[in-house]
Protein backbone atom coordinates (compact mmCIF):
# COMPACT_ATOMS: atom_id res chain seq x y z
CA UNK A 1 8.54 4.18 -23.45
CA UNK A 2 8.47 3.81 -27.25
CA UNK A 3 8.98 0.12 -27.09
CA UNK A 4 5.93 -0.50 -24.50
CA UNK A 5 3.58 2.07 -26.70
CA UNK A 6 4.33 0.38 -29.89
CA UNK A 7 2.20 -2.42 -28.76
CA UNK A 8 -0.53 -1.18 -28.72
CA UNK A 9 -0.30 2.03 -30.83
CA UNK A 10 1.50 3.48 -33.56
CA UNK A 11 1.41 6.91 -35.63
CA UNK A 12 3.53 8.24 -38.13
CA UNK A 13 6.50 9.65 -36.64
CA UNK A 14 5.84 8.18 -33.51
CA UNK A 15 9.41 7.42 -32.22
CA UNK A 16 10.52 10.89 -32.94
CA UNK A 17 7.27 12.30 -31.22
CA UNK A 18 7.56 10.20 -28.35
CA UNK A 19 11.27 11.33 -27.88
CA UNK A 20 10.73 14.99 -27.54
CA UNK A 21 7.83 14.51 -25.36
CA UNK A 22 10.16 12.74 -23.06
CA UNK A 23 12.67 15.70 -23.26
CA UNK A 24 10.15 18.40 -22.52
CA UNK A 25 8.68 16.46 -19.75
CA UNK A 26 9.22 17.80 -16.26
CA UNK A 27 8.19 14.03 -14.96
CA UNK A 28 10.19 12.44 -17.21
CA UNK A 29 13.24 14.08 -16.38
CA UNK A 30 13.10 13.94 -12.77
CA UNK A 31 12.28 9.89 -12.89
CA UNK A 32 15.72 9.18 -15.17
CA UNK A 33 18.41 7.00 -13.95
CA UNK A 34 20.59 10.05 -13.36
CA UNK A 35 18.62 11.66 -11.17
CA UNK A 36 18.02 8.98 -8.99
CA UNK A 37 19.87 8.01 -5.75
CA UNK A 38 21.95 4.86 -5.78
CA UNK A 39 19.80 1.89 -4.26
CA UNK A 40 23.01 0.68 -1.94
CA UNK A 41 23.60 -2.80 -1.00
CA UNK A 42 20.34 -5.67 -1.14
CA UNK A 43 18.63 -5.79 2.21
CA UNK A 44 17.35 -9.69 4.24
CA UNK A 45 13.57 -9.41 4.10
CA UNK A 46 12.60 -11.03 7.86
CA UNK A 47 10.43 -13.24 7.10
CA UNK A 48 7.54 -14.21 9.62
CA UNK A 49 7.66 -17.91 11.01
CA UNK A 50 4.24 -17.80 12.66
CA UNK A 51 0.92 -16.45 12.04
CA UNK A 52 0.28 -13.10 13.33
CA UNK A 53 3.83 -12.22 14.36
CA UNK A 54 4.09 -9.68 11.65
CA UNK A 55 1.15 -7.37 10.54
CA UNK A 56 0.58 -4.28 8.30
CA UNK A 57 -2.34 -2.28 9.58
CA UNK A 58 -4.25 1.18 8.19
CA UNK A 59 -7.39 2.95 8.61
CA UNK A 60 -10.37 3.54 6.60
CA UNK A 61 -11.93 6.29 7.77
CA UNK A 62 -14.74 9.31 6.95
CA UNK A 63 -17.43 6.58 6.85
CA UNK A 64 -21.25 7.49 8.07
CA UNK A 65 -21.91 6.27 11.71
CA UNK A 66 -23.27 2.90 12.14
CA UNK A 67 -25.80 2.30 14.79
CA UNK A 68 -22.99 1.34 17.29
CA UNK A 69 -21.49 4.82 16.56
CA UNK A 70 -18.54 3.05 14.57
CA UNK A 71 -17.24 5.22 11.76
CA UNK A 72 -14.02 3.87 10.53
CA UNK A 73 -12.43 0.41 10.20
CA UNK A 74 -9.29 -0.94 11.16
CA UNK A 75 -7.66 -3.31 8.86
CA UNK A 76 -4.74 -6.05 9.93
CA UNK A 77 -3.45 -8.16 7.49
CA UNK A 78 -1.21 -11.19 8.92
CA UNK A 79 2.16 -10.95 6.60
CA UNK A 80 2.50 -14.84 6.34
CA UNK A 81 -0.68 -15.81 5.62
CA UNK A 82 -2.50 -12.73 3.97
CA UNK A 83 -5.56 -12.73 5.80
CA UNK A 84 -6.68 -9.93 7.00
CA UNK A 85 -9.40 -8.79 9.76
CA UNK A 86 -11.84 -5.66 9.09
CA UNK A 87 -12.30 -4.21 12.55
CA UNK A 88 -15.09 -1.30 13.23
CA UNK A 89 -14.18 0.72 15.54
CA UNK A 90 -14.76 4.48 16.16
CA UNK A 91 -12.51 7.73 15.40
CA UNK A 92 -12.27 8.23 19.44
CA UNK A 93 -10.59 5.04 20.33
CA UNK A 94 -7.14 5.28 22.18
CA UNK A 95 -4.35 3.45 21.63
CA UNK A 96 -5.36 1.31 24.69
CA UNK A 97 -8.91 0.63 22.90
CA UNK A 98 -7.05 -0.48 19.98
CA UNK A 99 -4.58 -3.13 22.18
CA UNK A 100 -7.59 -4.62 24.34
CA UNK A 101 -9.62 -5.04 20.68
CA UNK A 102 -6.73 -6.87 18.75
CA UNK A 103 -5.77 -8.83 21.91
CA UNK A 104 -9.23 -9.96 22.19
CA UNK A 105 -9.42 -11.05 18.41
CA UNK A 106 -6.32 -12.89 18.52
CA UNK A 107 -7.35 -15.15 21.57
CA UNK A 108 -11.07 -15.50 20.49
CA UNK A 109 -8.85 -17.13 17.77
CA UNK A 110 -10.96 -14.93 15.00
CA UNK A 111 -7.45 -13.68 14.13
């Protein structure tokens, strides 16, 4: 921490300050290397070999109704390519609303 502050700042004492900040620090003490679990053995990352076969997707929601009633959107962002698609829909959709809507912008070819 020192090191990385001492770029930009610098006090008298500072290293000495810094230190027993650090040792009174709840944060700081749970975030050490002791206290952390052992990371195991390096994992493959799959990596996608065509567009759209891997996605992330989330939800932004709480927004004010639109006139189409919409009041969230969905966001799916392709893993290979990083494009992503920004989908209103509404809060009551099922799970069946949501496969007929992606399936519909993946062979309109908008995805």
């Amino acid at each position: 921490m020192y090191r990385h502050l001492r770029e930009v700042y610098w006090w008298d004492g500072m290293k000495k300050g810094i230190a027993e900040f650090v040792a009174k620090c709840p944060n700081c003490q749970q975030v050490k290397v002791g206290h952390q679990s052992p990371v195991g053995l390096p994992q493959r990352i799959e990596l996608p070999k065509w567009k759209w076969e891997m996605i992330n997707m989330d939800f932004i929601t709480g927004l004010p109704r639109s006139r189409r009633q919409h009041d969230s959107i969905w966001v799916i962002v392709d893993r290979m390519t990083k494009s992503a698609q920004f989908l209103p829909i509404k809060t009551t959709n099922s799970a069946e609303d949501y496969a007929k809507l992606y399936i519909q912008e993946v062979t309109d070819g908008q995805a």
